[in-house]
C-alpha atoms as a PDB file:
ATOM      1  CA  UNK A   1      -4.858   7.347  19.128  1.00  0.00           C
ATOM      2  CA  UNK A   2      -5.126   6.765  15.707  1.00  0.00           C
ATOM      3  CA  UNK A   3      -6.831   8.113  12.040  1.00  0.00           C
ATOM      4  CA  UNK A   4      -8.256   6.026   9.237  1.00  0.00           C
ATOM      5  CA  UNK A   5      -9.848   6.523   5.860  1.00  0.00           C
ATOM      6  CA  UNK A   6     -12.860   3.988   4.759  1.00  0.00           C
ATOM      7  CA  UNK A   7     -12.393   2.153   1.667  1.00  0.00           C
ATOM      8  CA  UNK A   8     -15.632   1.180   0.555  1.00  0.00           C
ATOM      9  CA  UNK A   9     -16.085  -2.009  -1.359  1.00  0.00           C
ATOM     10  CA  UNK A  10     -16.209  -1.552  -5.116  1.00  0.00           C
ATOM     11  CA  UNK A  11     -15.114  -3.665  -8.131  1.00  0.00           C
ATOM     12  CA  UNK A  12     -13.103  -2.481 -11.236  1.00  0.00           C
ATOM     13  CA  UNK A  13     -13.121  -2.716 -14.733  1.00  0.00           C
ATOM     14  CA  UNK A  14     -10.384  -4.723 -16.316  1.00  0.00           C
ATOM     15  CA  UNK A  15      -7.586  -2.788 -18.160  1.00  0.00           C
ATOM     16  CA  UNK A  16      -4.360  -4.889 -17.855  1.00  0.00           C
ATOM     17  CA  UNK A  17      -4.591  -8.700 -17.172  1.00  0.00           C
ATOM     18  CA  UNK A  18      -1.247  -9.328 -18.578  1.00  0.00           C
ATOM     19  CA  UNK A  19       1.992  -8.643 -17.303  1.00  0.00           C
ATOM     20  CA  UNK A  20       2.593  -5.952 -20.680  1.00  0.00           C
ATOM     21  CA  UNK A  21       3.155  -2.018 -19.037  1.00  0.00           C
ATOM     22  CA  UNK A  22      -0.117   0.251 -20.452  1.00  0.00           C
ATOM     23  CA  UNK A  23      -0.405   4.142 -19.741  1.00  0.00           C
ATOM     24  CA  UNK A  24      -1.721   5.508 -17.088  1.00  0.00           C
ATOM     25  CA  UNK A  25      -5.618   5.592 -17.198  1.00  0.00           C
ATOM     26  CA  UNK A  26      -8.639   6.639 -15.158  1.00  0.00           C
ATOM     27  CA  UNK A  27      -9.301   2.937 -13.456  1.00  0.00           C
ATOM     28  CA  UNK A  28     -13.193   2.765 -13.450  1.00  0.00           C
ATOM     29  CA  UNK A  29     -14.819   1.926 -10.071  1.00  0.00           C
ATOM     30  CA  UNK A  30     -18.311   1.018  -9.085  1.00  0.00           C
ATOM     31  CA  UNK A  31     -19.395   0.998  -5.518  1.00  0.00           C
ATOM     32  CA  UNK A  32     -21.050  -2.294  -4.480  1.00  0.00           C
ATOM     33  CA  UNK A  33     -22.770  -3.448  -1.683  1.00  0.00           C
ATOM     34  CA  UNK A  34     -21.793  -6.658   0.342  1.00  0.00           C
ATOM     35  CA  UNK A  35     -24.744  -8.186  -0.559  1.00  0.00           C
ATOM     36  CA  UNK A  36     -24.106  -7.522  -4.480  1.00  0.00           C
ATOM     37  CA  UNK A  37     -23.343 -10.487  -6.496  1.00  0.00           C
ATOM     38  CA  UNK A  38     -19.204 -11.237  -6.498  1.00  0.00           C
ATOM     39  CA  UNK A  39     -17.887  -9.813 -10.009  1.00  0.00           C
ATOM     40  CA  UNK A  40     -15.559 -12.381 -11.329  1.00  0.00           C
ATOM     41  CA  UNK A  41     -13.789 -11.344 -14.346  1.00  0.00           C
ATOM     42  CA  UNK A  42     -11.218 -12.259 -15.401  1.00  0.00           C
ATOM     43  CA  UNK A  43     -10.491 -10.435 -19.005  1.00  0.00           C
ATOM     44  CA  UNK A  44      -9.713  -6.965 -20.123  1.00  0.00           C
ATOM     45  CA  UNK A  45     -13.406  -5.316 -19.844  1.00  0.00           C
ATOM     46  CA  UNK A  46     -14.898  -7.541 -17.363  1.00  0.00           C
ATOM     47  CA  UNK A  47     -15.622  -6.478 -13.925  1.00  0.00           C
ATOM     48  CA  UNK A  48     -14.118  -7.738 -10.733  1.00  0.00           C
ATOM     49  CA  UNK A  49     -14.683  -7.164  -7.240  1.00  0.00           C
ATOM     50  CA  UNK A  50     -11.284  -6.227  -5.383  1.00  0.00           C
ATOM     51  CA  UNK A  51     -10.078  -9.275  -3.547  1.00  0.00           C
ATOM     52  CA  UNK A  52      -9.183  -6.863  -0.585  1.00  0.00           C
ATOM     53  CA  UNK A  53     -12.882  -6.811   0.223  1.00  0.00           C
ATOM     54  CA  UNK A  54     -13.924 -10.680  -0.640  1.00  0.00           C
ATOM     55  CA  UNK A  55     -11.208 -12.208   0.838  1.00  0.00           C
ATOM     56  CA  UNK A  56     -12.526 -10.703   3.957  1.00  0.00           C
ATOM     57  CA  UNK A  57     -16.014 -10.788   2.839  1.00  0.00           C
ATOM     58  CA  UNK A  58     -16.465  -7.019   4.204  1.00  0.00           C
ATOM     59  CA  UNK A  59     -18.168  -4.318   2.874  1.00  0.00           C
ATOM     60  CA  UNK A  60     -14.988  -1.640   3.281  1.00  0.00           C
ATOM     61  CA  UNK A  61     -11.559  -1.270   5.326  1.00  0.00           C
ATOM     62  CA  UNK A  62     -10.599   1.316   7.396  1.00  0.00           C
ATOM     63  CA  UNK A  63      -6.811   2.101   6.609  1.00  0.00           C
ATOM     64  CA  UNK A  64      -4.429   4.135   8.638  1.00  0.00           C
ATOM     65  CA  UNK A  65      -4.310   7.680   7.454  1.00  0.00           C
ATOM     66  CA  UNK A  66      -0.607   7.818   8.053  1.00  0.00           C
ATOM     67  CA  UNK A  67       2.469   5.182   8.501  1.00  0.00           C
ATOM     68  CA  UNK A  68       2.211   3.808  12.024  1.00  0.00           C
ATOM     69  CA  UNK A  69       3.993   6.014  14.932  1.00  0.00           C
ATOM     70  CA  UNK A  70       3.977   6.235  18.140  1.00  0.00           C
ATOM     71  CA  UNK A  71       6.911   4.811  21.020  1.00  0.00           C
ATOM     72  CA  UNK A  72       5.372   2.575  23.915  1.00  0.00           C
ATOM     73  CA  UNK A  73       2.114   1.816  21.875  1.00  0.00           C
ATOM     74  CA  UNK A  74       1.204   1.805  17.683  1.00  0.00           C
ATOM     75  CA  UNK A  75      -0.966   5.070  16.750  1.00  0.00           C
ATOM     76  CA  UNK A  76      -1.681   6.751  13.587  1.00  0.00           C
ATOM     77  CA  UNK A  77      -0.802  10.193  13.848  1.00  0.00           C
ATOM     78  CA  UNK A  78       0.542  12.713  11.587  1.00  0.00           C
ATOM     79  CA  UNK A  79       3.639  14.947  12.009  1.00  0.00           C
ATOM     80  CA  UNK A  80       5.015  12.203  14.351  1.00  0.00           C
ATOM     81  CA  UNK A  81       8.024  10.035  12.708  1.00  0.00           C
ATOM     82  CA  UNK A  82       6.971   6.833  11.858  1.00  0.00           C
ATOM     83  CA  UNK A  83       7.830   3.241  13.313  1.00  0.00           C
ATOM     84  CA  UNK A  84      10.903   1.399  11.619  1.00  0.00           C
ATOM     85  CA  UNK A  85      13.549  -0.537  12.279  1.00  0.00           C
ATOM     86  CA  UNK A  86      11.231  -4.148  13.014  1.00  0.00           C
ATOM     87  CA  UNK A  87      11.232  -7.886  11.864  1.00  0.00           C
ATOM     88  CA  UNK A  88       8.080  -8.344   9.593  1.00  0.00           C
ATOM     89  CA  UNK A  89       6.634 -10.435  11.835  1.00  0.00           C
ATOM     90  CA  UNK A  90       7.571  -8.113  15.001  1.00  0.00           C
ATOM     91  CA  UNK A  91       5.174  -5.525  12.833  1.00  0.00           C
ATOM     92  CA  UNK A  92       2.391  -8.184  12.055  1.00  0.00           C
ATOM     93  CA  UNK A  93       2.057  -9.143  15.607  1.00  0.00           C
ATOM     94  CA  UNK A  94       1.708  -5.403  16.891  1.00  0.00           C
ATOM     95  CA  UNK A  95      -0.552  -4.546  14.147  1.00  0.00           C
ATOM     96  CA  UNK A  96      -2.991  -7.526  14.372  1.00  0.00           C
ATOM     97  CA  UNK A  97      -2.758  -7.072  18.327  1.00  0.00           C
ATOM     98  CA  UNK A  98      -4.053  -3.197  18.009  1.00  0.00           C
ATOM     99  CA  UNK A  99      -7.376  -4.247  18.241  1.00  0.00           C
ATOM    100  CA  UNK A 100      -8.536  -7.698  17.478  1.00  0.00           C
ATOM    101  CA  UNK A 101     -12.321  -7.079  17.706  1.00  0.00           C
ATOM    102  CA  UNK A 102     -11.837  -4.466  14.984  1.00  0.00           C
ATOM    103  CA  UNK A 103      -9.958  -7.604  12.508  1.00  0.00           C
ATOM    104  CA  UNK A 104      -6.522  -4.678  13.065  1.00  0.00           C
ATOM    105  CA  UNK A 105      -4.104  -6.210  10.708  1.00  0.00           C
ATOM    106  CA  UNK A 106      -0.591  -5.164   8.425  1.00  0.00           C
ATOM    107  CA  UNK A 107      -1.854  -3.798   5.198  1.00  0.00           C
ATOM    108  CA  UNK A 108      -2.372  -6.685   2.807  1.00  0.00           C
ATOM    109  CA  UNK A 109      -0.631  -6.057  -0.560  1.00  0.00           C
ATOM    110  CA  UNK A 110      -3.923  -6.010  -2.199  1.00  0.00           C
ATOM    111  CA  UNK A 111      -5.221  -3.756   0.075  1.00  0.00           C
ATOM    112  CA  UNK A 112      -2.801  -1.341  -0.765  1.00  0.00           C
ATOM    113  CA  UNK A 113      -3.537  -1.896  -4.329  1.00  0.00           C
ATOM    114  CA  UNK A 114      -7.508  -1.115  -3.170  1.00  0.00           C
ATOM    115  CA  UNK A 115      -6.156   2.097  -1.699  1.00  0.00           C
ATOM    116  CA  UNK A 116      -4.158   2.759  -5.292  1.00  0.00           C
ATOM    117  CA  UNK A 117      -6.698   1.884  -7.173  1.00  0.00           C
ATOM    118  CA  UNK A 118      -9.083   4.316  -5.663  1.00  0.00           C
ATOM    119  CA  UNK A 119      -6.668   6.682  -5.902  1.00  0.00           C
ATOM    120  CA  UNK A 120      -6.547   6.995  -9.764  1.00  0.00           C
ATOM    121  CA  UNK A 121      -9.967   6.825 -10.035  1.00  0.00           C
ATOM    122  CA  UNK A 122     -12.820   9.402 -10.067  1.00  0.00           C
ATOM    123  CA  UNK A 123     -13.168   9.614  -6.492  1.00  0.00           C
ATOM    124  CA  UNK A 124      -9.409   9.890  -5.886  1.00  0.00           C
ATOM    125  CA  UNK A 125      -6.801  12.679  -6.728  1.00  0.00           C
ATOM    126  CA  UNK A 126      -6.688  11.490  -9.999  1.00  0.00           C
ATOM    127  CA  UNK A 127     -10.143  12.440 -10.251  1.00  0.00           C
ATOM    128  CA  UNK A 128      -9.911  15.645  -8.585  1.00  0.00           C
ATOM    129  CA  UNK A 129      -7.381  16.787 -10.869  1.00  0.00           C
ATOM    130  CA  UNK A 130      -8.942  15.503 -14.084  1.00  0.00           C
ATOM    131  CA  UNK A 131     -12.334  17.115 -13.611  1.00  0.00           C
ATOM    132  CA  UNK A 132     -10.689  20.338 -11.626  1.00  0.00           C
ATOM    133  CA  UNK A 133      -8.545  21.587 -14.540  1.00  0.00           C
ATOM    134  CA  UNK A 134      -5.423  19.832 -13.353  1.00  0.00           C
ATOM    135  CA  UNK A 135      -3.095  18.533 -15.824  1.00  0.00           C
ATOM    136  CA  UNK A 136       0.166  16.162 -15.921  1.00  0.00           C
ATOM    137  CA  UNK A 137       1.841  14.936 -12.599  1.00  0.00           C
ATOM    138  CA  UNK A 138      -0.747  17.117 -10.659  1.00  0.00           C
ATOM    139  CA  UNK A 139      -2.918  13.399 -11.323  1.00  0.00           C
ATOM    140  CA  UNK A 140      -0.287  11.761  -9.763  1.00  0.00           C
ATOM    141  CA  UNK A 141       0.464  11.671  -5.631  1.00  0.00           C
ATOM    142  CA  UNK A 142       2.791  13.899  -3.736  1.00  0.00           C
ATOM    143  CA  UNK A 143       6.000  12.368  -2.426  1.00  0.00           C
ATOM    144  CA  UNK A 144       6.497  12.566   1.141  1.00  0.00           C
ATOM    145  CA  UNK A 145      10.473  13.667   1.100  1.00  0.00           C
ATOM    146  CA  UNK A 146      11.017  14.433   4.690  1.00  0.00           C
ATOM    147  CA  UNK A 147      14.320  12.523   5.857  1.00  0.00           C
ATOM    148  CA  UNK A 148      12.982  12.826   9.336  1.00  0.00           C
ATOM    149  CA  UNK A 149      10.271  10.260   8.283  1.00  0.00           C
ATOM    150  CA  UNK A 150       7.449  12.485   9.578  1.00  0.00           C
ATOM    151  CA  UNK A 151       4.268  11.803   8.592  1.00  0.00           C
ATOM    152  CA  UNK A 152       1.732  13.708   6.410  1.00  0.00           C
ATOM    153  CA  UNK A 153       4.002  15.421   4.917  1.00  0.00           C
ATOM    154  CA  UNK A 154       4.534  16.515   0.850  1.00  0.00           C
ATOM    155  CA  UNK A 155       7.429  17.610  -0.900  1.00  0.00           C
ATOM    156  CA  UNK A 156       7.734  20.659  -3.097  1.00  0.00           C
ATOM    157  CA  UNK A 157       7.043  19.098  -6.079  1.00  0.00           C
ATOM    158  CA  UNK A 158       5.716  15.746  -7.219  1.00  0.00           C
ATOM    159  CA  UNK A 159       8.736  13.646  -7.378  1.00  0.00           C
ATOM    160  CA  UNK A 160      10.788  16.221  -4.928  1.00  0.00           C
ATOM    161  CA  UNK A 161      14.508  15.072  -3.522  1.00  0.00           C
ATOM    162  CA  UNK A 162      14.583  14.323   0.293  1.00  0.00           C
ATOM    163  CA  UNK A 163      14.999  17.281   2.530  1.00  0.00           C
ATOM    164  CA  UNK A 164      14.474  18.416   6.183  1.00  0.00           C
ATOM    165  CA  UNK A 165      12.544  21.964   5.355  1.00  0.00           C
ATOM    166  CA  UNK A 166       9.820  20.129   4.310  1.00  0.00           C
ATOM    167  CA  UNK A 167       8.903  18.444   7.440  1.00  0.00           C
ATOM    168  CA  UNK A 168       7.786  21.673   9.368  1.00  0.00           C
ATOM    169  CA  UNK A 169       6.772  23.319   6.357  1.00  0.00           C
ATOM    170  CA  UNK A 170       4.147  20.879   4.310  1.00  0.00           C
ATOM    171  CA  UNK A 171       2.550  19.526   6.805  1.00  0.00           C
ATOM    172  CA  UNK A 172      -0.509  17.391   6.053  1.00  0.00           C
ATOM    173  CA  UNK A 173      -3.105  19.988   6.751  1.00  0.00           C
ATOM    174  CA  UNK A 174      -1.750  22.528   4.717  1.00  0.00           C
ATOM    175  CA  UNK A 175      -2.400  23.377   1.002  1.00  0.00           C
ATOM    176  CA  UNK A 176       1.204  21.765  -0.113  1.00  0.00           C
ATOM    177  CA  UNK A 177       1.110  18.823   2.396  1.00  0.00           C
ATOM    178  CA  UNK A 178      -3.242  18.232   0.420  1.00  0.00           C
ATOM    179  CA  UNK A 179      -1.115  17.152  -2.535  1.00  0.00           C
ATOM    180  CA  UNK A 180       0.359  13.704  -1.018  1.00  0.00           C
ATOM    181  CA  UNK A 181      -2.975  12.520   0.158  1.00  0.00           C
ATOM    182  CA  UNK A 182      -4.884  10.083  -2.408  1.00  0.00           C
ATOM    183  CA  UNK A 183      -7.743  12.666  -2.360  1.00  0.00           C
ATOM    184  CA  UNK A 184      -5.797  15.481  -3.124  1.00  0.00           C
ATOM    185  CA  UNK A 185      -7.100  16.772   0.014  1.00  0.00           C
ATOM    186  CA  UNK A 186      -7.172  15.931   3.380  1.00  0.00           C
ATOM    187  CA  UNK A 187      -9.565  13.422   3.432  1.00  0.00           C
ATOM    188  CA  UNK A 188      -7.523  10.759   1.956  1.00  0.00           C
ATOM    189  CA  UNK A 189      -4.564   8.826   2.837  1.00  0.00           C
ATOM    190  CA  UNK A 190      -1.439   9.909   3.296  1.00  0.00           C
ATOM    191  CA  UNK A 191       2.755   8.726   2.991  1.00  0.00           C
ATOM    192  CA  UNK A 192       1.707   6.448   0.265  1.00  0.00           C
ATOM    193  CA  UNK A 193       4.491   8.040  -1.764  1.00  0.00           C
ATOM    194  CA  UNK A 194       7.386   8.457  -0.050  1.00  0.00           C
ATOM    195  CA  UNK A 195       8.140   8.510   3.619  1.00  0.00           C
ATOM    196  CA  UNK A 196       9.203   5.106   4.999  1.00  0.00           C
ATOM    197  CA  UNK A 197       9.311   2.388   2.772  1.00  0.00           C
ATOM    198  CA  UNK A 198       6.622  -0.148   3.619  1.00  0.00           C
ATOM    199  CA  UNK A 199       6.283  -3.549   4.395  1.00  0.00           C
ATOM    200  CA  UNK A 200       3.130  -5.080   3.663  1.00  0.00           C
ATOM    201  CA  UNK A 201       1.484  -8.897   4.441  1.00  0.00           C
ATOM    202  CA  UNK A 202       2.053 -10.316   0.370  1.00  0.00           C
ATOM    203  CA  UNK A 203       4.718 -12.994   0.188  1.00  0.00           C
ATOM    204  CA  UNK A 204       6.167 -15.406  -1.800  1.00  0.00           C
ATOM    205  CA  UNK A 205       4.786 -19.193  -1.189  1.00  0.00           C
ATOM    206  CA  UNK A 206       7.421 -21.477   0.571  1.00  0.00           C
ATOM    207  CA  UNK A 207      10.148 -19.730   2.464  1.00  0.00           C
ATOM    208  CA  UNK A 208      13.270 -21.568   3.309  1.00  0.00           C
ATOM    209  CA  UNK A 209      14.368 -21.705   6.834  1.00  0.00           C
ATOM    210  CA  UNK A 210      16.791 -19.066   5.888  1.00  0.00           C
ATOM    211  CA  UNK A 211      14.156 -16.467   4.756  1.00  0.00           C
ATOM    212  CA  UNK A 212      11.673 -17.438   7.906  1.00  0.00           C
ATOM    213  CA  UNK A 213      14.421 -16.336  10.293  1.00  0.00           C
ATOM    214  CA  UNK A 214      15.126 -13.487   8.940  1.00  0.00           C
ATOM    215  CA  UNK A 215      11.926 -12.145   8.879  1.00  0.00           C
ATOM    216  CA  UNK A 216      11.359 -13.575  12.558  1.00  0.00           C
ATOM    217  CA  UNK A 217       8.844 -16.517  11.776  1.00  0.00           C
ATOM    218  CA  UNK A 218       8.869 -19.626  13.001  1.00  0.00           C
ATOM    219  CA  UNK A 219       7.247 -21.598  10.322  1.00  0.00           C
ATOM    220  CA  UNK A 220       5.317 -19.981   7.452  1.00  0.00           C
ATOM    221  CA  UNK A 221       3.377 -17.620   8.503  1.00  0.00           C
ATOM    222  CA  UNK A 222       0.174 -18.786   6.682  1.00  0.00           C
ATOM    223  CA  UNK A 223       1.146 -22.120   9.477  1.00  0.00           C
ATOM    224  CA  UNK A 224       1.899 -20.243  11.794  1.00  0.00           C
ATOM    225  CA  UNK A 225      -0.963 -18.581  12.068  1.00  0.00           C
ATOM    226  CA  UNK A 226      -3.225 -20.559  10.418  1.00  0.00           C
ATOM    227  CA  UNK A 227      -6.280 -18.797  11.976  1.00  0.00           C
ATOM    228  CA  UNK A 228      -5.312 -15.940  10.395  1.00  0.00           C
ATOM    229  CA  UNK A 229      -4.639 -16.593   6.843  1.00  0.00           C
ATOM    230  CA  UNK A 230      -7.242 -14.308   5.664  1.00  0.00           C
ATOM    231  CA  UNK A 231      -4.438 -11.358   6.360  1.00  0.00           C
ATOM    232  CA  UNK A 232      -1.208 -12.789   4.202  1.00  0.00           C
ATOM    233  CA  UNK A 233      -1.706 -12.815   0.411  1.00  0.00           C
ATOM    234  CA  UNK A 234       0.519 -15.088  -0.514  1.00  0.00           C
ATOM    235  CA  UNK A 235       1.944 -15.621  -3.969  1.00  0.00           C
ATOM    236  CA  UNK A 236       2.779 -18.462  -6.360  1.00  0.00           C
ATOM    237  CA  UNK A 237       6.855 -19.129  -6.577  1.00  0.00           C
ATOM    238  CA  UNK A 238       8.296 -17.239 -10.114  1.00  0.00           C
ATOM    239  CA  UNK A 239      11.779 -17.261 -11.754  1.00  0.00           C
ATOM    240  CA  UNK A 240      14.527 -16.113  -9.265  1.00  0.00           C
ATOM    241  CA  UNK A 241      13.815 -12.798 -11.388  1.00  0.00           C
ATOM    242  CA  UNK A 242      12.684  -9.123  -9.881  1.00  0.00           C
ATOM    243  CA  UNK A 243      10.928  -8.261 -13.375  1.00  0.00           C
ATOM    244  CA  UNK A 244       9.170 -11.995 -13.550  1.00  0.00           C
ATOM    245  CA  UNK A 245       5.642 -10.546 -12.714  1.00  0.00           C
ATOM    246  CA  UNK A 246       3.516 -13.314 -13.856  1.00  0.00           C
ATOM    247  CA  UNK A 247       2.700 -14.520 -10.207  1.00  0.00           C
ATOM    248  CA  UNK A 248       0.489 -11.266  -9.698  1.00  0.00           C
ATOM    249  CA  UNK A 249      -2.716 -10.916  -8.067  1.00  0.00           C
ATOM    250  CA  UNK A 250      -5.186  -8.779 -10.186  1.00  0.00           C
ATOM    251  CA  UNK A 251      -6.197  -5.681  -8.033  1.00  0.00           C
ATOM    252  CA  UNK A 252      -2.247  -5.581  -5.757  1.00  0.00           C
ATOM    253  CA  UNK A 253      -1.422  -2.723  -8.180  1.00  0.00           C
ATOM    254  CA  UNK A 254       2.002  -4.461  -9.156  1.00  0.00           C
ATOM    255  CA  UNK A 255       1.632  -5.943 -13.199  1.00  0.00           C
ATOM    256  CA  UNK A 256      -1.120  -4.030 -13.662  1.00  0.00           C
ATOM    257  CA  UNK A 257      -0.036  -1.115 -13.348  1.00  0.00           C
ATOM    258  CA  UNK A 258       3.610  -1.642 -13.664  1.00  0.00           C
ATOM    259  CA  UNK A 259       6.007   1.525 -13.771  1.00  0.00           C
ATOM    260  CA  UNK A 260       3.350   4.228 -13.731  1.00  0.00           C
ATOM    261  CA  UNK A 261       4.707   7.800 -13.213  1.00  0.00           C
ATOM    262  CA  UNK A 262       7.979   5.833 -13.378  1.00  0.00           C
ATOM    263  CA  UNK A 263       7.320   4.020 -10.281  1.00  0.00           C
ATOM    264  CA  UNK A 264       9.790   1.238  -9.150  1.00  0.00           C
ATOM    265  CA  UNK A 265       8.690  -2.133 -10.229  1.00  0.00           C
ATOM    266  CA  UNK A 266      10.333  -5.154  -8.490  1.00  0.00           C
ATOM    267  CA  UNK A 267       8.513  -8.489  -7.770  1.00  0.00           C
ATOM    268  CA  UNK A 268       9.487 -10.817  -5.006  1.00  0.00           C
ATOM    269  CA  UNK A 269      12.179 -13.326  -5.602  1.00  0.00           C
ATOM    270  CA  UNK A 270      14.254 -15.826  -4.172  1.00  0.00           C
ATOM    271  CA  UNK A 271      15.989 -14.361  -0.618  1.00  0.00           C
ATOM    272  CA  UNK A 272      13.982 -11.138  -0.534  1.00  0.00           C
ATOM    273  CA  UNK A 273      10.464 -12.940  -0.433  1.00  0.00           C
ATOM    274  CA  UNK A 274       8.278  -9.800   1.071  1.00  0.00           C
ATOM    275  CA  UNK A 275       6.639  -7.214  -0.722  1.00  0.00           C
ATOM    276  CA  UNK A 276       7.445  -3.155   0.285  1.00  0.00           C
ATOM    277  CA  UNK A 277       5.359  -0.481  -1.175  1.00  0.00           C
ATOM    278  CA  UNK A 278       5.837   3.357  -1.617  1.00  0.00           C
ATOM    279  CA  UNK A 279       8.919   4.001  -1.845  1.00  0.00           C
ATOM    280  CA  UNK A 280      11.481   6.255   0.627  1.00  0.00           C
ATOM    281  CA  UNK A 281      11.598   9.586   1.059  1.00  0.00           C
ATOM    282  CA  UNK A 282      14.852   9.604  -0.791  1.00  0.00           C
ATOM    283  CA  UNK A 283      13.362   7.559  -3.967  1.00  0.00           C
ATOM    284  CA  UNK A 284      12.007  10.924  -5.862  1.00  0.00           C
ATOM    285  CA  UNK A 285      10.676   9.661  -8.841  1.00  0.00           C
ATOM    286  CA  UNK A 286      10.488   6.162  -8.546  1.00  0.00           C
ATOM    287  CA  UNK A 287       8.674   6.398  -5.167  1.00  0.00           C
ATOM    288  CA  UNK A 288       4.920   6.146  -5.457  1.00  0.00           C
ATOM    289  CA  UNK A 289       1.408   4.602  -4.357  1.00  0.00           C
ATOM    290  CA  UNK A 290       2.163   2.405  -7.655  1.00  0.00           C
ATOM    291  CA  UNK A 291       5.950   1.893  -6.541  1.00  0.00           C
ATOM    292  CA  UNK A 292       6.434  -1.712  -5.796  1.00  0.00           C
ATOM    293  CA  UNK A 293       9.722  -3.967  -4.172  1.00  0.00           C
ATOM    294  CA  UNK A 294      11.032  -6.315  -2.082  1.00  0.00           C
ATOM    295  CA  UNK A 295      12.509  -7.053   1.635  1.00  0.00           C
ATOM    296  CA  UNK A 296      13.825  -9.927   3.567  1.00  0.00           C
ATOM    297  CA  UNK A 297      11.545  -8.481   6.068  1.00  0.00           C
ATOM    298  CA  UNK A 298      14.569  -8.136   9.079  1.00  0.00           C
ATOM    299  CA  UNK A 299      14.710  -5.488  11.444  1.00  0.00           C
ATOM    300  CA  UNK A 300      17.915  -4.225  10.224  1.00  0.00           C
ATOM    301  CA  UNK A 301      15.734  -2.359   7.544  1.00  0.00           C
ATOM    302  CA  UNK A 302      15.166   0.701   9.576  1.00  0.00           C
ATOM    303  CA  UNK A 303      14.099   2.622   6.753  1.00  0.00           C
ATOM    304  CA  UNK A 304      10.824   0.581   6.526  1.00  0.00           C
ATOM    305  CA  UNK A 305       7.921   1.106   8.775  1.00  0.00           C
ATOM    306  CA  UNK A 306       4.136  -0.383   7.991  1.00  0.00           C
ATOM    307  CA  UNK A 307       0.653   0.459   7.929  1.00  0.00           C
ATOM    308  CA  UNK A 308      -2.589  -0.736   9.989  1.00  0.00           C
ATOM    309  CA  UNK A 309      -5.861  -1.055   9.129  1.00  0.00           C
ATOM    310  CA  UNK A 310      -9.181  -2.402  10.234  1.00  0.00           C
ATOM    311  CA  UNK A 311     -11.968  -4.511   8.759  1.00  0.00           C
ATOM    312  CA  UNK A 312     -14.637  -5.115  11.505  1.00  0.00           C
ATOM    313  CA  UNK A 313     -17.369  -7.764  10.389  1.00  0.00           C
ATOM    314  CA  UNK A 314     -20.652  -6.886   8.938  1.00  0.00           C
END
């Protein structure tokens, strides 16, 4: 029914707590146990647990390996097109509803960061390139360029145009379709870069009634479900600005890593209050697991699916 990848809890070492754009760099991880003192820091050097595991208070997440597909019911399966065309909130309730004894939930924005972040470390393609003789954009994740919106796939090359020969032809399992997981192989996750466009559970504090409705919530949604908090990360109100990023959340992998690989950058603003990650298939080089934008969150956008993933208790 459906495949994940464990993220194991870790913490990072500071690198960028500004909102200034630095090169791409190795991100240094640690593992950590859940019983490991909470790193806290806040400055360039200092160590901090990734919120996506103490906001939970977990010791890992399993994420989908793939955008969510399936028709009658949400799996995780590759070469399958993925699920679009949904209010944010339609997508919360399915995903949270998969299976609540697992804590199923939409991908928090800084649990995509988690999954970025891992990515561009030593354990992650960046890695696997850096210590395996790869050089340049081979560091970087595969888009996935089918216009079919299949998932698991990779294009030709890194940053590859959309097309419909890819979608049969680089599948996830194969050597090509290896390069647009966040392993470089198939263990890791996949559609990151590319595919659908994704919607992710990171808004912007105090919707009007306007923005609610559009994204099909009643009241907002840390009210609404006020029992479930723990899955929205919800951010401070900026300037009405897309390039304001001083509201971010060290560890979402927006500021922080702003334009890497020539990612898009664009922070929530006034009337498009929800964050989307990835990219489309059709975004070549500005699509990416560092890629970063905004929705309304209506179900008009049906070029934007989501992702699932699980954090059971200890």
């Amino acid at each position: 029914r459906a495949y994940f990848v464990w993220i194991p809890r870790y913490r990072y070492k500071l690198f960028n707590v500004g909102t200034d754009t630095v090169p791409e760099q190795e991100i240094e991880i640690d593992f950590q146990s859940i019983e490991d003192p909470v790193d806290e820091g806040t400055s360039k050097g200092n160590w901090l647990t990734h919120p996506a595991f103490t906001t939970l208070d977990v010791s890992g997440i399993w994420v989908g390996k793939f955008e969510i597909t399936g028709i009658t019911e949400i799996t995780v399966k590759p070469n399958e097109q993925s699920v679009r065309g949904s209010s944010l909130q339609t997508f919360f309730d399915k995903l949270y509803n998969f299976d609540k004894s697992l804590g199923s939930h939409m991908i928090k924005n800084t649990e995509w960061g988690a999954v970025a972040y891992l990515s561009h470390s030593k354990y992650g393609k960046y890695g696997n390139s850096k210590y395996t003789g790869g050089e340049g954009l081979e560091k970087e994740v595969y888009v996935n360029n089918c216009q079919m919106y299949t998932t698991g796939i990779a294009g030709d090359n890194v940053s590859d145009s959309n097309s419909l020969t890819t979608c049969t032809k680089n599948t996830y399992e194969t050597e090509q379709g290896k390069k647009a997981s966040t392993t470089g192989n198939i263990t890791g996750v996949y559609d990151m870069s590319g595919g659908a466009d994704e919607y992710v559970a990171g808004y912007r504090k105090n919707l009007t009634i306007f923005e609610l409705i559009t994204s099909g919530f009643d009241n907002e949604p840390t009210t609404q479900y006020s029992d479930l908090a723990k899955y929205f990360d919800v951010y401070e109100e900026s300037t009405n600005s897309r390039e304001d990023y001083s509201a971010r959340i060290l560890g979402d992998a927006t500021a922080e890593t702003r334009s890497w690989y020539g990612d898009y950058a664009y922070f929530v603003f006034s009337s498009y209050p929800w964050f989307s990650r990835g990219g489309y298939c059709d975004s070549t080089t500005g699509a990416g697991v560092f890629d970063f934008g905004f929705g309304a969150g209506r179900s008009e956008d049906t070029s934007i699916s989501s992702r699932l993933v699980l954090s059971p208790s200890n």
